[in-house]
C-alpha atoms as a PDB file:
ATOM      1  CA  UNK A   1       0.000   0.000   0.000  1.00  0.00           C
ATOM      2  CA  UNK A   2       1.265   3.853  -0.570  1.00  0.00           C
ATOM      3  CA  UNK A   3      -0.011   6.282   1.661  1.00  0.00           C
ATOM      4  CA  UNK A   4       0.420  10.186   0.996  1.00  0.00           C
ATOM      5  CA  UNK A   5       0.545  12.179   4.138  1.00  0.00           C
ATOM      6  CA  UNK A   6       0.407  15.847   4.224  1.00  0.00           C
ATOM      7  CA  UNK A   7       0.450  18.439   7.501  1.00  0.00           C
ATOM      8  CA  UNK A   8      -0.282  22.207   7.068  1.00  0.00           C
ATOM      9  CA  UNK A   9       0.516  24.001  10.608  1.00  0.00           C
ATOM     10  CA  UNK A  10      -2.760  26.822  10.377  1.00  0.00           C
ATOM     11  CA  UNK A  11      -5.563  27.032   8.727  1.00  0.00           C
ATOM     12  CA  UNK A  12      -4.213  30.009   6.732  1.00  0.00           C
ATOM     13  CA  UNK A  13      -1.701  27.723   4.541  1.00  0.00           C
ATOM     14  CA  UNK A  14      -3.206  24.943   1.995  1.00  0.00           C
ATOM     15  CA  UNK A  15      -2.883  21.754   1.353  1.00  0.00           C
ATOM     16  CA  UNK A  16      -2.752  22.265  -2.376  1.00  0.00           C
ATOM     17  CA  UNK A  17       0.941  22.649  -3.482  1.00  0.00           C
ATOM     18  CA  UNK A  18       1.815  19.414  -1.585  1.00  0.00           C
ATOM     19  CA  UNK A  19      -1.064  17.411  -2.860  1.00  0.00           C
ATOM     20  CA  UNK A  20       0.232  18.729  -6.501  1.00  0.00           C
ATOM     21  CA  UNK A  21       4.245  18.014  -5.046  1.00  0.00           C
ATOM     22  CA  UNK A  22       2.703  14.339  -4.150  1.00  0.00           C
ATOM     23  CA  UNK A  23       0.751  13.562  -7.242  1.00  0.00           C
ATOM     24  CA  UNK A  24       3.496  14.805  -9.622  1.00  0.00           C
ATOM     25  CA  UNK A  25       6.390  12.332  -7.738  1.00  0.00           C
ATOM     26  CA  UNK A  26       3.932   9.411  -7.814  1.00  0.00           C
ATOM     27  CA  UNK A  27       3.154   9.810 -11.535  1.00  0.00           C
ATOM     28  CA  UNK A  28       6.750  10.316 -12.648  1.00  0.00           C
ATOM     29  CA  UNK A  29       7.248   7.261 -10.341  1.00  0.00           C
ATOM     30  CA  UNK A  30       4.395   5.504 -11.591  1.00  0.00           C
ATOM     31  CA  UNK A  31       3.062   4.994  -7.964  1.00  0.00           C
ATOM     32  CA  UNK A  32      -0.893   4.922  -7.264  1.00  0.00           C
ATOM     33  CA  UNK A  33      -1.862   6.275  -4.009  1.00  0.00           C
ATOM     34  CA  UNK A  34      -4.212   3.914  -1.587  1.00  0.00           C
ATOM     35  CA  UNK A  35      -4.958   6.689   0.601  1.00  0.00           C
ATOM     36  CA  UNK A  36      -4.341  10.293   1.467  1.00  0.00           C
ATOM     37  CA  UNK A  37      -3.490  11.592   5.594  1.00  0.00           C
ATOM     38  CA  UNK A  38      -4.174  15.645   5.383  1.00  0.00           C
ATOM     39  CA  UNK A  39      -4.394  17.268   8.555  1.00  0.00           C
ATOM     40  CA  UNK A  40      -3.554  20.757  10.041  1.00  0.00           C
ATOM     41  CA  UNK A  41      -2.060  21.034  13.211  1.00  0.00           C
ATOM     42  CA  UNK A  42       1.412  21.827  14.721  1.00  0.00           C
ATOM     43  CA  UNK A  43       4.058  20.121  13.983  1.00  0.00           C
ATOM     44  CA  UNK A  44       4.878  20.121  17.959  1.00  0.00           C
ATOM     45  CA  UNK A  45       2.107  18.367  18.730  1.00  0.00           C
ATOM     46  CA  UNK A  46       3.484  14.431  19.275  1.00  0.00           C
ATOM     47  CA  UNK A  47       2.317  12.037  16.571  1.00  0.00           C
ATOM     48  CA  UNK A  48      -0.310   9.893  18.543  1.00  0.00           C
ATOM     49  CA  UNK A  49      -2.258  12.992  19.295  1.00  0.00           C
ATOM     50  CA  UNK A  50      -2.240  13.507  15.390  1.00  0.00           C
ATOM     51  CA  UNK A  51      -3.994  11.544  12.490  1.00  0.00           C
ATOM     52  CA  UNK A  52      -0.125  10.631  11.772  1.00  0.00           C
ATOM     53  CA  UNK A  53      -0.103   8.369  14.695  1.00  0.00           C
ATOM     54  CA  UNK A  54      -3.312   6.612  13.289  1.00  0.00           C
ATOM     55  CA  UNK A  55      -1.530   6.196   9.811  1.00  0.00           C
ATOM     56  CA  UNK A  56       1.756   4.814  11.928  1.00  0.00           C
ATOM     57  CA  UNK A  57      -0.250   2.417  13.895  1.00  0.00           C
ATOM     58  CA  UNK A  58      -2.197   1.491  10.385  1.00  0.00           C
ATOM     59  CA  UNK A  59       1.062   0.884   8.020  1.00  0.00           C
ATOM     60  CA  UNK A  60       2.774  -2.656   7.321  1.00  0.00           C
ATOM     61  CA  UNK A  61       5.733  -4.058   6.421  1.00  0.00           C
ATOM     62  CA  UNK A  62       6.394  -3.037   2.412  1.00  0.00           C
ATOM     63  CA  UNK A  63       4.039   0.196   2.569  1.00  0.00           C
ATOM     64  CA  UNK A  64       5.286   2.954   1.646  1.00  0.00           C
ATOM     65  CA  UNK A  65       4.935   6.392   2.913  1.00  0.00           C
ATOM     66  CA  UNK A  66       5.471   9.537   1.239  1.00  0.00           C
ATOM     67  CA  UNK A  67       5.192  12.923   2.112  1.00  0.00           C
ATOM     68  CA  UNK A  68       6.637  16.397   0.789  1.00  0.00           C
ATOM     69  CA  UNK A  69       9.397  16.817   3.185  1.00  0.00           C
ATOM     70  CA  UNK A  70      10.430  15.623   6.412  1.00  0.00           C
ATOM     71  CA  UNK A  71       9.320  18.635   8.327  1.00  0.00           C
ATOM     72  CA  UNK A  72       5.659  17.398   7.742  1.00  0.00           C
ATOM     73  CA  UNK A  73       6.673  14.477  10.384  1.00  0.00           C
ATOM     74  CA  UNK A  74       7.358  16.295  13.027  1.00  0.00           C
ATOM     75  CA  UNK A  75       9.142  20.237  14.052  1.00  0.00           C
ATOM     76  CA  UNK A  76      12.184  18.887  16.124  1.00  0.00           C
ATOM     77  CA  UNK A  77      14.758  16.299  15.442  1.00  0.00           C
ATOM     78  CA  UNK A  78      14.405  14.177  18.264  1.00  0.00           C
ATOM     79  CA  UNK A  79      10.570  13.488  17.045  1.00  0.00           C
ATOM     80  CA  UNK A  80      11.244  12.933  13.155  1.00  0.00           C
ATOM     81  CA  UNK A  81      13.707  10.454  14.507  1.00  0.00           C
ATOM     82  CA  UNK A  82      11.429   8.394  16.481  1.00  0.00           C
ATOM     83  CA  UNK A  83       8.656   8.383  13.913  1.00  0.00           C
ATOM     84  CA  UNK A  84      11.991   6.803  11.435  1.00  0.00           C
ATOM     85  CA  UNK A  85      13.007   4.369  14.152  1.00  0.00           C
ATOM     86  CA  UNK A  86       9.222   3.214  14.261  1.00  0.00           C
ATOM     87  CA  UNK A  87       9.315   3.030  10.440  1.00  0.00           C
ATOM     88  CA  UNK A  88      12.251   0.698  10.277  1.00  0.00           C
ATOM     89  CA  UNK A  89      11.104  -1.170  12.893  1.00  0.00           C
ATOM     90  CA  UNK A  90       7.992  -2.059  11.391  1.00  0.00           C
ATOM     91  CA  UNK A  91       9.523  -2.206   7.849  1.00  0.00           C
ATOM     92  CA  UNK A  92       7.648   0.485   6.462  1.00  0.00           C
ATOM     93  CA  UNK A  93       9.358   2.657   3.300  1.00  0.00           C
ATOM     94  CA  UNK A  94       9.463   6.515   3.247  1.00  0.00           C
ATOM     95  CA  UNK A  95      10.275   8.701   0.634  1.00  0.00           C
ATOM     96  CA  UNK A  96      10.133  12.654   0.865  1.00  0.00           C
ATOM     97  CA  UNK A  97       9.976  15.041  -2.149  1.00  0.00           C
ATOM     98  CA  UNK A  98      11.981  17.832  -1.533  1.00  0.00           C
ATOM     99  CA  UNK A  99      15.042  16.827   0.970  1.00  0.00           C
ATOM    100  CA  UNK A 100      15.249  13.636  -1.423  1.00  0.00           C
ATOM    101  CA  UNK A 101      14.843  11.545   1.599  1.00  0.00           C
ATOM    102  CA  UNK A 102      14.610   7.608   1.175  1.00  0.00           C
ATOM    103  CA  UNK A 103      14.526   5.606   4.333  1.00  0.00           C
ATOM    104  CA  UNK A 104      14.066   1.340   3.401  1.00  0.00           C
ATOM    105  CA  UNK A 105      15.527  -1.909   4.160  1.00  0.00           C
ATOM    106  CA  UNK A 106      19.465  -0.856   2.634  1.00  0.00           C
ATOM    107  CA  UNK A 107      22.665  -0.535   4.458  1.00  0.00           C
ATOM    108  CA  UNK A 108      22.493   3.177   4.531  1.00  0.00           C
ATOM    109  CA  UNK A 109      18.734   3.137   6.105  1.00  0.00           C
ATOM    110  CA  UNK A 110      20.127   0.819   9.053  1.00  0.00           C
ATOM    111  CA  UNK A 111      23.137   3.242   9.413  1.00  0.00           C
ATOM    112  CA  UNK A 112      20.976   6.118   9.853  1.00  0.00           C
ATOM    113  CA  UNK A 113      18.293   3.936  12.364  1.00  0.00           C
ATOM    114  CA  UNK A 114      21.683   3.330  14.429  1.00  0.00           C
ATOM    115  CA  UNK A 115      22.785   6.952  14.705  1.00  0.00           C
ATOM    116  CA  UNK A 116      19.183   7.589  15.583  1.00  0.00           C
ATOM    117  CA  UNK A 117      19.310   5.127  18.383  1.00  0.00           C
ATOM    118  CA  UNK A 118      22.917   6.657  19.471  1.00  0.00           C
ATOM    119  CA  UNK A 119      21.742   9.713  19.423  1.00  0.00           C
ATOM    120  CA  UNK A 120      18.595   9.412  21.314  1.00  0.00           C
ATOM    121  CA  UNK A 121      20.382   7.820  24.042  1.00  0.00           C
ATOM    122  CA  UNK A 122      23.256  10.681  23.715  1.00  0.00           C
ATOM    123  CA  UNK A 123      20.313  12.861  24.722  1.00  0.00           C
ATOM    124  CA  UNK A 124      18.972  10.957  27.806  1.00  0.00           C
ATOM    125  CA  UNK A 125      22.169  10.652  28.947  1.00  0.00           C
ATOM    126  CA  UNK A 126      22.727  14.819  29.140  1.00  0.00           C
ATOM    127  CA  UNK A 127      19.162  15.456  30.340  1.00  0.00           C
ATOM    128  CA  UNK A 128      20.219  12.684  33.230  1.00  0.00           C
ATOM    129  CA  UNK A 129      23.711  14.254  33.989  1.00  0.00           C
ATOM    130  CA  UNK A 130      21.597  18.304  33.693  1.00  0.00           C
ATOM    131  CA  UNK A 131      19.130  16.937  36.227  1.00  0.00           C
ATOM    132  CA  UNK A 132      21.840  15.298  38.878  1.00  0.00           C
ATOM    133  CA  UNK A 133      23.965  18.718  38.417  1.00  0.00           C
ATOM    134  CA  UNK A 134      20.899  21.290  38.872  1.00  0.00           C
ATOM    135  CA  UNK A 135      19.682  18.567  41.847  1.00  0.00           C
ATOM    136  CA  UNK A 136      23.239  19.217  43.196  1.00  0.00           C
ATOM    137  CA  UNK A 137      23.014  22.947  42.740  1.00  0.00           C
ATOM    138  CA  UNK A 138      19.828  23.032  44.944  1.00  0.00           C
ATOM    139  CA  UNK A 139      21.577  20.834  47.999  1.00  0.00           C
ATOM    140  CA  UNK A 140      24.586  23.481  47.569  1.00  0.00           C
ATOM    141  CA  UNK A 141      21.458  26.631  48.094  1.00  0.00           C
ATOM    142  CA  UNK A 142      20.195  24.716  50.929  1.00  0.00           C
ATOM    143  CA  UNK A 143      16.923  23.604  49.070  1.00  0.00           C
ATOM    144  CA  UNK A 144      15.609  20.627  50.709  1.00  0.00           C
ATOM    145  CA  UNK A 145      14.678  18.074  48.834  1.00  0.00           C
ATOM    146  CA  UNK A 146      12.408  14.965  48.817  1.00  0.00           C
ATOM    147  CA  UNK A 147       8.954  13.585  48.768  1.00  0.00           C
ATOM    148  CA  UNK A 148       6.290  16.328  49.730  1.00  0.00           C
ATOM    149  CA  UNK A 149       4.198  14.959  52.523  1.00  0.00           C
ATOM    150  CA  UNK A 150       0.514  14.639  51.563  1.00  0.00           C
ATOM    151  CA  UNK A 151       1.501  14.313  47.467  1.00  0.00           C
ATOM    152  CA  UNK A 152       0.577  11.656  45.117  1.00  0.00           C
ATOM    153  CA  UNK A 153       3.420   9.212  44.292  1.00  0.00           C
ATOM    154  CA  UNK A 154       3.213  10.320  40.625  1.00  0.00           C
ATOM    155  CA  UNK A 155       3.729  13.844  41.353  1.00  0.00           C
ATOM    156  CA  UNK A 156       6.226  13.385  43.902  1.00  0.00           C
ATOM    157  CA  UNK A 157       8.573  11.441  41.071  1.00  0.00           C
ATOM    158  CA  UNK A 158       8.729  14.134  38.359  1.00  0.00           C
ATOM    159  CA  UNK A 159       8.068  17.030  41.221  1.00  0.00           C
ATOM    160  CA  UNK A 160      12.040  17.835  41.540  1.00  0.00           C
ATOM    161  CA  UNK A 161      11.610  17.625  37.157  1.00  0.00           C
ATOM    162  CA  UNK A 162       9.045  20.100  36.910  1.00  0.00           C
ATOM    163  CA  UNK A 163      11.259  22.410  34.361  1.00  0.00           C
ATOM    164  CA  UNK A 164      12.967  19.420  32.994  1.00  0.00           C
ATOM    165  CA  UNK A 165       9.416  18.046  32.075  1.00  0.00           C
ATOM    166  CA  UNK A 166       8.385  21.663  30.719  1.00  0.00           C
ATOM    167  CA  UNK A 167      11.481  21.999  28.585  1.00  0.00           C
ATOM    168  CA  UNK A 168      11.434  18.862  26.639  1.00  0.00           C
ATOM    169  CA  UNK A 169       7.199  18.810  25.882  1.00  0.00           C
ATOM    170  CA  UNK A 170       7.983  22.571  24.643  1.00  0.00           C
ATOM    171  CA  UNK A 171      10.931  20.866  22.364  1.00  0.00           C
ATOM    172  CA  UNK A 172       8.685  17.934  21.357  1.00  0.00           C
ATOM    173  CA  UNK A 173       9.971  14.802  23.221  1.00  0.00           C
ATOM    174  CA  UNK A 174       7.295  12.449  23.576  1.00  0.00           C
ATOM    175  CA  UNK A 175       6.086  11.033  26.812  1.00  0.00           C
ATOM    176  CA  UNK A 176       7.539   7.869  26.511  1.00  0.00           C
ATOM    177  CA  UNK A 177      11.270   9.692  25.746  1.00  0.00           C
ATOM    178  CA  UNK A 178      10.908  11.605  29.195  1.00  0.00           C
ATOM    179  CA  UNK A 179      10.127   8.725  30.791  1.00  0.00           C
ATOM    180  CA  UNK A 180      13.208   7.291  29.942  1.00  0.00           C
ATOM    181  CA  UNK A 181      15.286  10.336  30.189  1.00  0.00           C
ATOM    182  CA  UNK A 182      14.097  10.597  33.757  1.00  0.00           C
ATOM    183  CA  UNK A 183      13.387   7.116  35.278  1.00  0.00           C
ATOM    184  CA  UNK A 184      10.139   6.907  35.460  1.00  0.00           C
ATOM    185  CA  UNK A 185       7.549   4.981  32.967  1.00  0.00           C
ATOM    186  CA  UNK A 186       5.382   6.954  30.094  1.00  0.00           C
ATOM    187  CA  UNK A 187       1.870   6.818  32.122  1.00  0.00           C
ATOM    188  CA  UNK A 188       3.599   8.614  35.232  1.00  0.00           C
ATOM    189  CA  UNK A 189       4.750  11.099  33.353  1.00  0.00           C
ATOM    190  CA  UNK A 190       0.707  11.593  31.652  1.00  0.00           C
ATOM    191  CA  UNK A 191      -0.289  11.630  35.369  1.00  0.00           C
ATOM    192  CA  UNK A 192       2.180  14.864  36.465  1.00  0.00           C
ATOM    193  CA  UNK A 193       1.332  16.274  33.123  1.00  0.00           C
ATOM    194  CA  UNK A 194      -2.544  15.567  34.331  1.00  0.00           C
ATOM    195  CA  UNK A 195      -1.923  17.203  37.868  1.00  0.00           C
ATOM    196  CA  UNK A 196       0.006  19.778  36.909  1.00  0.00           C
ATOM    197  CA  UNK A 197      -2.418  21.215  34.646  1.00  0.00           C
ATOM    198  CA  UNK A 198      -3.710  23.854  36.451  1.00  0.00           C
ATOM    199  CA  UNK A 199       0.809  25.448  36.493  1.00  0.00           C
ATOM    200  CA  UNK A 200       0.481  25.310  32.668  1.00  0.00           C
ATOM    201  CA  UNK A 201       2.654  22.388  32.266  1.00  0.00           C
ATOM    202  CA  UNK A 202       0.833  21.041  28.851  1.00  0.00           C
ATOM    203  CA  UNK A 203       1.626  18.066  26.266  1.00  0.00           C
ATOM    204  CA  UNK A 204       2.686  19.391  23.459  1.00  0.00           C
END
């Protein structure tokens, strides 16, 4: 199957130009498109709360995926890479328009699905050794530290991360990456994000 997914960010932009950029590639390519994914909404916003994560959840092994350009995954690095990772995981082709872009089952593809493993962990590793050095830099104020009497167990965990957590939804990180980043497992992080509603902390 070939699915054609395109993402404008407001309603103020069209989907026309990469419908056209998408029909244009298939016919030179002589590709026939089983369905079409158009949605708008913010690249920021992580791909399960999109109709991308639908389509992700939906493709096979040997579909294809094409879209205009890679920036219509996702707006930050760390996001586009996990939405690769899941592709070669589950076997599933994509091929982008404009950066040229072709991610499938050859040597170069795994290269690339192994620096975006490295890197991902490069990343949990800093925001683990940021956290232990700004947790240090509290002890050395005199901030004490340690579970607030009377909170919920899921607060209490991430309470110490509150800007951590902040930082990476406003950078795009999915649940499930924080979780790792900061010990904890994805549906205790969706609880503090829950709780902590009412500070402005939101999913992005």
């Amino acid at each position: 199957m070939v699915y054609a997914y395109i993402r404008v960010s407001t309603d103020r932009q069209t989907v026309e130009n990469q419908r056209f950029e998408i029909n244009t590639f298939a016919s030179k390519h002589n590709l026939l498109i089983d369905g079409w994914i158009e949605e708008t909404i913010s690249g920021t916003k992580e791909a399960n709360k999109r109709l991308l994560g639908k389509l992700l959840v939906k493709l096979k092994k040997g579909d294809l995926l094409i879209c205009a350009e890679l920036s219509r995954l996702g707006r930050s690095l760390f996001m586009i890479m996990e939405i690769l990772n899941m592709l070669m995981k589950n076997e599933v082709k994509l091929w982008t328009i404009k950066d040229n872009y072709r991610l499938g089952d050859d040597i170069s593809s795994k290269v690339l699905a192994f620096a975006f493993g490295l890197s991902a962990e490069i990343e949990r590793n800093l925001i683990s050794q940021r956290t232990k050095e700004a947790l240090a830099r509290k002890r050395a104020e005199g901030v004490i530290l340690g579970r607030p009497r009377g909170r919920k167990s899921s607060v209490y965990k991430l309470s110490r991360h509150e800007f951590t957590v902040r930082d990476l939804l406003a950078k795009g990180h999915s649940q499930a990456f924080i979780g790792k980043a900061l010990g904890v497992n994805r549906m205790t992080v969706s609880k503090f994000i829950k709780e902590k509603g009412k500070t402005r902390i939101v999913d992005r």
